[in-house]
Protein backbone atom coordinates (compact mmCIF):
# COMPACT_ATOMS: atom_id res chain seq x y z
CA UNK A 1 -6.51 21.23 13.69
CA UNK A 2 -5.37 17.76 14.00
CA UNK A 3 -6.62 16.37 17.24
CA UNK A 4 -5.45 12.95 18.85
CA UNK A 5 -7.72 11.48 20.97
CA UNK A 6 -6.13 7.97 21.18
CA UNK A 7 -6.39 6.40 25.32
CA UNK A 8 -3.66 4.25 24.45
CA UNK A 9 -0.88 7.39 24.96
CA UNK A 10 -0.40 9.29 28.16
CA UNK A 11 0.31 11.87 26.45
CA UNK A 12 -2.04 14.31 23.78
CA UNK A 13 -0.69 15.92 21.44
CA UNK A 14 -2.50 18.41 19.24
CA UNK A 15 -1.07 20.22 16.17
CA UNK A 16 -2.34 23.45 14.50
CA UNK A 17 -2.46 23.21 10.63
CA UNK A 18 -4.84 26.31 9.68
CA UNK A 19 -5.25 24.61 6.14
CA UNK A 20 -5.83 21.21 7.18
CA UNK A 21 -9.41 19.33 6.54
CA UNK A 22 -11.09 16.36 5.45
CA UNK A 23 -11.61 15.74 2.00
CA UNK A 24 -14.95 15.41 0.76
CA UNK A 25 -16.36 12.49 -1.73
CA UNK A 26 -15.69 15.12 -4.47
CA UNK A 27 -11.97 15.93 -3.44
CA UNK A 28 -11.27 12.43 -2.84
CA UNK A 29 -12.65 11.42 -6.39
CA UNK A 30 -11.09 14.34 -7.97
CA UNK A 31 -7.42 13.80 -6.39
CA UNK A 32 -6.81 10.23 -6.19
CA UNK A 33 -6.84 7.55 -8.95
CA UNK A 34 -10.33 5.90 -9.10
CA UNK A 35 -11.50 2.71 -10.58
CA UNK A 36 -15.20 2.80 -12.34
CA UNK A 37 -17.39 1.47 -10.35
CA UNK A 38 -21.16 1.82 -11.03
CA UNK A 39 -21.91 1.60 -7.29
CA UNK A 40 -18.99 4.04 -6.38
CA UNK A 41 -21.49 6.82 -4.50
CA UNK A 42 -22.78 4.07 -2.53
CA UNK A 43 -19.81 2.88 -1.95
CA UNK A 44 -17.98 5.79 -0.79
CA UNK A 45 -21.02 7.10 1.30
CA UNK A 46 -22.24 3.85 2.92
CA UNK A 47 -21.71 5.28 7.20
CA UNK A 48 -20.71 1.32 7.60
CA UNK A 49 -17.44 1.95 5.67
CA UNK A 50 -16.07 5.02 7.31
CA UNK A 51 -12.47 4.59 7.70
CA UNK A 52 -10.04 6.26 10.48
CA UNK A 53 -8.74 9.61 9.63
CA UNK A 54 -5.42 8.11 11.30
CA UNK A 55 -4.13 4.97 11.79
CA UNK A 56 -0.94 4.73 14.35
CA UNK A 57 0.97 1.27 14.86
CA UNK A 58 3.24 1.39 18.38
CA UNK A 59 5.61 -1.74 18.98
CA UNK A 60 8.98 -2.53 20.78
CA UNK A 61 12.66 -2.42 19.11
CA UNK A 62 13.19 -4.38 15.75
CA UNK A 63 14.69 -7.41 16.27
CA UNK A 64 14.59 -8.83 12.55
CA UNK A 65 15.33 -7.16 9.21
CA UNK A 66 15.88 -8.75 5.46
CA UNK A 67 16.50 -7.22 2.40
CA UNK A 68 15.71 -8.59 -0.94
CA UNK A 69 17.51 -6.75 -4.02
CA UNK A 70 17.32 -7.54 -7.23
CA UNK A 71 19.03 -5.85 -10.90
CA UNK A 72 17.07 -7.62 -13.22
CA UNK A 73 14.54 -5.71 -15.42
CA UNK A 74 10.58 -7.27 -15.01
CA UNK A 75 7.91 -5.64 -17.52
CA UNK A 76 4.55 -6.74 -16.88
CA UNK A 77 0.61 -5.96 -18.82
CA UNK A 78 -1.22 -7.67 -16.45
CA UNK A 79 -4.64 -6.31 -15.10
CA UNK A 80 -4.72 -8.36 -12.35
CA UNK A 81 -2.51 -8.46 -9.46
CA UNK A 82 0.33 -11.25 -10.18
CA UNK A 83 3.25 -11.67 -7.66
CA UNK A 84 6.89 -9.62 -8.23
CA UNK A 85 9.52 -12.32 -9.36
CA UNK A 86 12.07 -12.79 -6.64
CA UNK A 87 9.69 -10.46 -3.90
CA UNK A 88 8.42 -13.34 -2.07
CA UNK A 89 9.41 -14.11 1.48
CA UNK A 90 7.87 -15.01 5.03
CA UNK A 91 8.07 -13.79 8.72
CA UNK A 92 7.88 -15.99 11.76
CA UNK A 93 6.07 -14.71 14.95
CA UNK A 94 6.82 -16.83 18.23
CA UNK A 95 4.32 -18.72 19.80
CA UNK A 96 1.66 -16.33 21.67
CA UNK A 97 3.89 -13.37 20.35
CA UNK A 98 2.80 -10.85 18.13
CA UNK A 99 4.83 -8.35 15.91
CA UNK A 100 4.66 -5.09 14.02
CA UNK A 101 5.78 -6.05 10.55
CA UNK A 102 7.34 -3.01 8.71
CA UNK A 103 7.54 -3.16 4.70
CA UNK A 104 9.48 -0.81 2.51
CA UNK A 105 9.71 -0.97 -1.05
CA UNK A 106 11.73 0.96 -3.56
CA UNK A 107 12.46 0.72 -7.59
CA UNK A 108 13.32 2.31 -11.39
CA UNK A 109 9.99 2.37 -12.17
CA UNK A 110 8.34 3.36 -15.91
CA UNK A 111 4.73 2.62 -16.73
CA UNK A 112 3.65 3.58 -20.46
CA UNK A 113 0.94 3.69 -22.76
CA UNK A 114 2.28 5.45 -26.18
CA UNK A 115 -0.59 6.85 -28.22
CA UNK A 116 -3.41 6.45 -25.29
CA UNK A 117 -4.97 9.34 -24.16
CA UNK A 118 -6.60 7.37 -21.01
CA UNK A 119 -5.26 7.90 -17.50
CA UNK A 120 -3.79 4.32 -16.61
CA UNK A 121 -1.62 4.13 -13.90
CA UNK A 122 0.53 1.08 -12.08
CA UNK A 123 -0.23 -0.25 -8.87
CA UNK A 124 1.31 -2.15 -6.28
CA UNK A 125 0.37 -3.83 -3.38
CA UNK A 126 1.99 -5.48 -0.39
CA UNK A 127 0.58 -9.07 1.17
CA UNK A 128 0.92 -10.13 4.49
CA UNK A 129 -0.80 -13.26 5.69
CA UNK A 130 -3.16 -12.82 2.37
CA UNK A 131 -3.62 -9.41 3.05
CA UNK A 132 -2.90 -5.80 2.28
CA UNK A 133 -0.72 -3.98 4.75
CA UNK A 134 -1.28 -0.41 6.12
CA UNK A 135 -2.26 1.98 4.58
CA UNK A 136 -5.19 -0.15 2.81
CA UNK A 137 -5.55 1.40 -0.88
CA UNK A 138 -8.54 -1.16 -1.20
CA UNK A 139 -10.30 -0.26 2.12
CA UNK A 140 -13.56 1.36 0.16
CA UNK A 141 -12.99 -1.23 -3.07
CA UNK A 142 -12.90 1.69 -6.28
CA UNK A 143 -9.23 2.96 -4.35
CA UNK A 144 -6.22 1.56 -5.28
CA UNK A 145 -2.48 3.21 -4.98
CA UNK A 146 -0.35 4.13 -8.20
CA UNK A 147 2.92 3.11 -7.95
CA UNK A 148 3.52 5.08 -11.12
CA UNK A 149 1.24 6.67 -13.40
CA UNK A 150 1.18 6.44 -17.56
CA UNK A 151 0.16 10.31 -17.17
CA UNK A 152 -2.24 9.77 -20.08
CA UNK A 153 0.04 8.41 -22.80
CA UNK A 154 2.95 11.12 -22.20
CA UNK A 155 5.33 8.77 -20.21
CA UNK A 156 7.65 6.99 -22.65
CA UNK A 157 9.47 3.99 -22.56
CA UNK A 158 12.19 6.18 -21.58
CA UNK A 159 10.36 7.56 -18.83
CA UNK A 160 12.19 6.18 -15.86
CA UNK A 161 11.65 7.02 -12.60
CA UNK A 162 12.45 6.29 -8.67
CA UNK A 163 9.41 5.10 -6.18
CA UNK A 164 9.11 4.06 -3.49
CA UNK A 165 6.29 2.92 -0.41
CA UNK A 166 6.26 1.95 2.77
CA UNK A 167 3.47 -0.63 4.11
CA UNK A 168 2.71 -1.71 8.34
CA UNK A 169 0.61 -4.25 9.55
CA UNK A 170 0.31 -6.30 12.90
CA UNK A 171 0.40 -9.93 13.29
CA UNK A 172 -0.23 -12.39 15.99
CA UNK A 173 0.39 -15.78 16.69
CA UNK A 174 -2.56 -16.98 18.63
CA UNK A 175 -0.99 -20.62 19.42
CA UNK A 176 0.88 -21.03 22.48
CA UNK A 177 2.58 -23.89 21.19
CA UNK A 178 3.43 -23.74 17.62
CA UNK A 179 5.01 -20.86 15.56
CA UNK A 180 3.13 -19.00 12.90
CA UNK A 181 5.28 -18.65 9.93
CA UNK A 182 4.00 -15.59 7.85
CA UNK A 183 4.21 -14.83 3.66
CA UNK A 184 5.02 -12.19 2.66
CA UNK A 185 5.22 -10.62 -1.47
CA UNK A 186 4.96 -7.64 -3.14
CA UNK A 187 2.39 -7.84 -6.05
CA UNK A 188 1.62 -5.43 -9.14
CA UNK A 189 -0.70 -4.61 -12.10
CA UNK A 190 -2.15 -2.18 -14.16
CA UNK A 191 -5.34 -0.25 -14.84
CA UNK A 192 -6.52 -0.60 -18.79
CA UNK A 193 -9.63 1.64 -18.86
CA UNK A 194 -9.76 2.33 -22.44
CA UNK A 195 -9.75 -2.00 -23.21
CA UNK A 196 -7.16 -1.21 -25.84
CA UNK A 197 -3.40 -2.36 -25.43
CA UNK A 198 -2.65 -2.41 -21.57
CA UNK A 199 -0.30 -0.32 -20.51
CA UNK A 200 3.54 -1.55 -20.06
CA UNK A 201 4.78 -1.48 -16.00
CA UNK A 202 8.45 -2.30 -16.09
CA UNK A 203 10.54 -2.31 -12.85
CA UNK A 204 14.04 -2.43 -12.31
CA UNK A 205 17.12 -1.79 -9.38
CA UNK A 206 13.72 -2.74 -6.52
CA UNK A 207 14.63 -3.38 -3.22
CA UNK A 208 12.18 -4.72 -0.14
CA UNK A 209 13.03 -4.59 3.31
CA UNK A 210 11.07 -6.46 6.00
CA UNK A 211 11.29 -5.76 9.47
CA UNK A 212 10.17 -7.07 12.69
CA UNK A 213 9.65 -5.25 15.67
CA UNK A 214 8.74 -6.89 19.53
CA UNK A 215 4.43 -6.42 19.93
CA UNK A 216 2.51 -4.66 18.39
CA UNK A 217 -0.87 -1.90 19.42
CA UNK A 218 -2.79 -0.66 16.40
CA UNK A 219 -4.98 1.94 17.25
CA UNK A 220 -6.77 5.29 15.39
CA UNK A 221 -7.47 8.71 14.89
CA UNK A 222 -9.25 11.51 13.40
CA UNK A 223 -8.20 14.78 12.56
């Protein structure tokens, strides 16, 4: 049973999914990609980080929208996050205005490790304004989102796939006078558990759109 309980709607909406629950440390741990943290039951546990079940952005029309394409191949080993080539942009917001900045990113993705038996995967993360957009894969510090995923050493270098994400975040300009101008980038990286050869991320045929739209309300939820 998903209920909303959100003030900021006139209207509540409740939707009957007889399987639906939340996942316990276990289930989260078992089902999405982890990184090893000594501290990760503390972590995960600690009341003080409890995230929203459900987080819900509500703005105006869009009134702004650029997309950046590129054709040209970019393999990376890095294990720490290093900007996309080309990827990087910036937003303005009006003086005392704020905005809901919407984020969609798509490519040919392939992320290999030949002769690993280690589950690496390939992230990627979306900055705005120095920080991660919605949904947070670094809210509770050991999560982090696979773009693509090495599936321990099967993917080859002819392993080519298509990805994509989408990414949300509100920004306001508290000046009255002066406009904020906003950067934006997508970064990436990889996970190298095994301390071997790192695995290879290569993307290709990306494109990410930015969008504007008037205001912006960010509010939450729980199932």
């Amino acid at each position: 049973m998903f209920k909303y309980t959100t003030i900021a709607f006139a209207t509540i909406s409740t939707l009957a999914i007889a399987t639906a629950h939340s996942a316990s440390i276990d289930e989260v741990r078992a089902l999405e990609p982890q990184t090893l943290f000594s501290t990760i039951d503390s972590i995960l546990e600690a009341p003080t980080l409890k995230e929203p079940d459900v987080t819900i952005f509500t703005s105006g029309a869009h009134y702004y929208k650029q997309a950046i394409t590129s054709t040209k191949p970019q393999i990376i080993t890095s294990e720490k996050f290093v900007p996309l080539s080309g990827s990087k942009s910036s937003v303005i917001i009006p003086p005392g205005a704020s905005a809901l900045v919407n984020l969609t990113f798509t490519a040919e993705s392939r992320c290999s490790e030949p002769d690993s038996n280690m589950g690496n995967w390939c992230e990627v993360s979306i900055q705005v304004d120095g920080q991660e957009a919605s949904p947070k894969a670094s809210t509770f510090g050991p999560d982090t989102y696979a773009f693509d995923s090495t599936d321990t050493g099967t993917e080859s270098s002819y392993s080519w796939e298509s990805h994509a994400m989408d990414r949300h975040i509100c920004i306001t300009n508290k000046s009255t006078t002066e406009k904020k101008v906003v950067p934006v980038n997508v970064l990436w990286k990889v996970t190298n558990f095994d301390g071997g050869a790192a695995p290879s991320f290569w993307l290709d045929d990306w494109s990410f759109t930015i969008q504007l739209a008037k205001g912006c309300r960010q509010t939450t939820s729980e199932f």
